[in-house]
Protein backbone atom coordinates (compact mmCIF):
# COMPACT_ATOMS: atom_id res chain seq x y z
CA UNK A 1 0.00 0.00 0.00
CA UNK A 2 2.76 2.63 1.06
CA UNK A 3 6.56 2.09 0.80
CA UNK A 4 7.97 2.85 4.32
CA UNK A 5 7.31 2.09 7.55
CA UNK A 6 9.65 4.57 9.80
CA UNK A 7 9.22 6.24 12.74
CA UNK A 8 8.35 9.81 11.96
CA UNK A 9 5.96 12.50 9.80
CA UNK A 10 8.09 12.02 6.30
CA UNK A 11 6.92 12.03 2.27
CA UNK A 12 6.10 8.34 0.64
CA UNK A 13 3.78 6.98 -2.02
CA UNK A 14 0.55 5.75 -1.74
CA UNK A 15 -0.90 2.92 -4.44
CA UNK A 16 -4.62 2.96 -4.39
CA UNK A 17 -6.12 -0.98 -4.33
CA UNK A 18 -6.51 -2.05 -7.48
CA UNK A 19 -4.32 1.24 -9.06
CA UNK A 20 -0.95 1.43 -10.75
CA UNK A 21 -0.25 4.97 -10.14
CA UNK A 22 1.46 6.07 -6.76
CA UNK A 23 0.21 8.92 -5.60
CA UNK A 24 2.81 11.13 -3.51
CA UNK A 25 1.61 10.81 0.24
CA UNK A 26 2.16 12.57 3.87
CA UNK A 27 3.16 9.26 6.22
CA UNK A 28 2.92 9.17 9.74
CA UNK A 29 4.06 6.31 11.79
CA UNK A 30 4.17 5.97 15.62
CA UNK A 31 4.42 9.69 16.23
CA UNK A 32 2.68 12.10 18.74
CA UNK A 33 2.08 15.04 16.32
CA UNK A 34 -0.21 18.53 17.05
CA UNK A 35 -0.95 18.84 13.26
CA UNK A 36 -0.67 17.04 10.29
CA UNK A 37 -1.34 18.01 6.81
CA UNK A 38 -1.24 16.91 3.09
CA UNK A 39 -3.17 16.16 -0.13
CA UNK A 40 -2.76 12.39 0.66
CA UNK A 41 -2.55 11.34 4.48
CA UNK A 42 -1.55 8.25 6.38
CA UNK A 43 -1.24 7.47 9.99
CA UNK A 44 -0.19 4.68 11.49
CA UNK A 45 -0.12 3.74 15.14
CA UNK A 46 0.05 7.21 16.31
CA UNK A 47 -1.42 9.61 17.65
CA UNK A 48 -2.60 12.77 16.06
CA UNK A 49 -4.18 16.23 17.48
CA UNK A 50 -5.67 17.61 14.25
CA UNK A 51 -5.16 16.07 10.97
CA UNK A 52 -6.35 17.52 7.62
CA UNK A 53 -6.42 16.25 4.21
CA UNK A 54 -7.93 15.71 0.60
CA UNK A 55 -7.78 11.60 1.69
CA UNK A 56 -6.77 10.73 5.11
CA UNK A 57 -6.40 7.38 6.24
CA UNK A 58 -5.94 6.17 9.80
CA UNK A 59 -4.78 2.66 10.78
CA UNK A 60 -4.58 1.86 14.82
CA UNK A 61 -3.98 5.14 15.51
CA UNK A 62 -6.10 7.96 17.83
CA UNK A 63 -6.82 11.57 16.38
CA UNK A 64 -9.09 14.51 17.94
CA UNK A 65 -10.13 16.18 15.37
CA UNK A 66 -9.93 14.79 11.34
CA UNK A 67 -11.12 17.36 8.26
CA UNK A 68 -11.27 15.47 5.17
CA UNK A 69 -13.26 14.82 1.89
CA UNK A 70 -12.49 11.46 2.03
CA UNK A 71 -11.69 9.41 5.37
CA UNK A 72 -10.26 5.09 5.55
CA UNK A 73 -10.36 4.53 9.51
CA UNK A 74 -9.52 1.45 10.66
CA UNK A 75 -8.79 0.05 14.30
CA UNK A 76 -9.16 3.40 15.29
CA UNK A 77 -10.44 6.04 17.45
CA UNK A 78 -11.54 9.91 16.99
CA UNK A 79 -13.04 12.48 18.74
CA UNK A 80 -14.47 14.72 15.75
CA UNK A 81 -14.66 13.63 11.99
CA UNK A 82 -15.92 15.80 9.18
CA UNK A 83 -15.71 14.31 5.61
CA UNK A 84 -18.05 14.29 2.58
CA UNK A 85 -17.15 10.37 2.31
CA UNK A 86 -16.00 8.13 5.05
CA UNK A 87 -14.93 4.21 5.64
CA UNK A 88 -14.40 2.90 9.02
CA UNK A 89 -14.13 -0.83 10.87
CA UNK A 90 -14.09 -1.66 13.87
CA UNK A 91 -13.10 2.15 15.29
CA UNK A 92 -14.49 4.73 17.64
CA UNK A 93 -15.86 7.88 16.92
CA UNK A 94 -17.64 10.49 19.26
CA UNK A 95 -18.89 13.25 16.88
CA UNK A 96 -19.35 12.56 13.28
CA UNK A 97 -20.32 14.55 10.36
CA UNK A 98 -20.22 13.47 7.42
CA UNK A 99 -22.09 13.13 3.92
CA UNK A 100 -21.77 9.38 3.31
CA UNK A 101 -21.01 6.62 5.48
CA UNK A 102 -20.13 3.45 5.46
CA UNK A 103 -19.10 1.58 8.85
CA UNK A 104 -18.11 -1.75 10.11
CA UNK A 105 -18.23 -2.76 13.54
CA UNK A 106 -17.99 0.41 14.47
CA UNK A 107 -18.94 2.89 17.60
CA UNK A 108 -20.11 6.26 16.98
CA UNK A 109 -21.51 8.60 19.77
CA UNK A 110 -23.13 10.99 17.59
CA UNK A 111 -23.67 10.84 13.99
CA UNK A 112 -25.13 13.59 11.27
CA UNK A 113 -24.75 12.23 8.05
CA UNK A 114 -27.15 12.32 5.14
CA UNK A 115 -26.33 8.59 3.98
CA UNK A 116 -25.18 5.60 6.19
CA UNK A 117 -24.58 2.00 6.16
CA UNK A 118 -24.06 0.78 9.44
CA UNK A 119 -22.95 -2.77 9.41
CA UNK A 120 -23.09 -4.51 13.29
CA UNK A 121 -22.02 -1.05 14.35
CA UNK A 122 -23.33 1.17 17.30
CA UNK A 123 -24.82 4.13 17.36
CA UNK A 124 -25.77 6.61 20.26
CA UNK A 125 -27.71 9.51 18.64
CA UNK A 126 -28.12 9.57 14.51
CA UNK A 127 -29.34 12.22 12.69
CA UNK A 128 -29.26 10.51 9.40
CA UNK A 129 -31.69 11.12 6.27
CA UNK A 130 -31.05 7.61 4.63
CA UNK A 131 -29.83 5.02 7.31
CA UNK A 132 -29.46 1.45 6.55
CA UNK A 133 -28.20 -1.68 7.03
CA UNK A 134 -27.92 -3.91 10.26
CA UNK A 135 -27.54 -1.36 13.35
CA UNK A 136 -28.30 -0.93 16.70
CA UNK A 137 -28.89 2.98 17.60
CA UNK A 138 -29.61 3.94 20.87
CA UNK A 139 -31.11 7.17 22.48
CA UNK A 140 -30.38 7.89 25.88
CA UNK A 141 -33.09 7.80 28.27
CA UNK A 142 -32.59 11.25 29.19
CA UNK A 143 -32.54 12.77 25.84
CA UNK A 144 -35.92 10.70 25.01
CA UNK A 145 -37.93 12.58 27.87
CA UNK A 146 -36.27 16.04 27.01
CA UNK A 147 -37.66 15.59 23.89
CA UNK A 148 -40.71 14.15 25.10
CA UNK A 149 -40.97 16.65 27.57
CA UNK A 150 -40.22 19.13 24.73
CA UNK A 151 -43.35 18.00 22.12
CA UNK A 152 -45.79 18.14 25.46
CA UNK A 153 -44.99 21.65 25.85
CA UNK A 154 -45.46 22.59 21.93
CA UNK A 155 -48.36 20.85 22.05
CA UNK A 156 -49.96 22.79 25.44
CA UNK A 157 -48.39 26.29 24.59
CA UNK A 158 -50.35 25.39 20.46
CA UNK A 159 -53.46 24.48 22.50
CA UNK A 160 -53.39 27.69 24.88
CA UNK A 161 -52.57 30.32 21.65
CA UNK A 162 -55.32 28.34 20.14
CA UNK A 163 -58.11 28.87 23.46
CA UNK A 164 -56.64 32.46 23.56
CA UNK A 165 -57.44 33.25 19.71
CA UNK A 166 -60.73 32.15 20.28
């Protein structure tokens, strides 16, 4: 997949599966960086502050915050991911916000996406427009009676504008 596997933030190549071309690429392996950037991203087995990139991929590593358009985590975990397209298995994520979604045994706390396929993954809270495959998503008991507690009171203040009008 890449050619080097040295400690440190240094250049490689990148072959896409199935591609002949390498593609120039931004390594990281087994580093504790603040920021890293590029075009073309890898991580492995590190850990990462904020990482930003055209592709990113992430492979046993942790990262707080990941921008990207497109996003390969595996064996991973993250705090915040925003991506128009992202992969994951079997990784962690507490806030994510993406466009599409595809995820394997994964964990997500939060998730705002307008098209997932969750695969024996779990899900806290999902704000999704187009959600399928085999998932369990769960909503807290205390967010269910906020909300709850919130359509009551539209529906009394509705009824008292309603008695008042008349």
């Amino acid at each position: 997949m890449h050619d080097t596997q040295q400690p440190g933030i240094h250049h490689t190549h990148y072959r896409q599966p199935g591609g002949n071309v390498p593609t120039e690429a931004t390594g990281a392996t087994s580093v504790h960086a603040e920021r890293v950037e590029g075009q073309m991203v890898i991580v492995q087995q590190s850990r990462v502050e904020h990482l930003t990139g055209a592709r990113v991929s992430l492979e046993q590593s942790t990262a707080n915050h990941v921008e990207a358009r497109s996003a390969q985590v595996d064996h991973s975990a993250i705090r915040y991911l925003e991506a128009e397209r992202a992969v994951t298995l079997r990784s962690a994520i507490a806030l994510a916000r993406v466009r599409e979604l595809r995820a394997a045994r994964a964990r997500i706390g939060l998730l705002r996406a307008d098209h997932a396929i969750i695969e024996h993954g779990r899900i806290g809270i999902a704000l999704v427009r187009d959600l399928s495959g085999p998932a369990l998503v769960r909503l807290p008991l205390a967010t269910l009676a906020t909300f709850i507690v919130g359509l009551l009171a539209g529906a009394l203040l509705d009824r008292s504008i309603t008695a008042k009008r008349r």
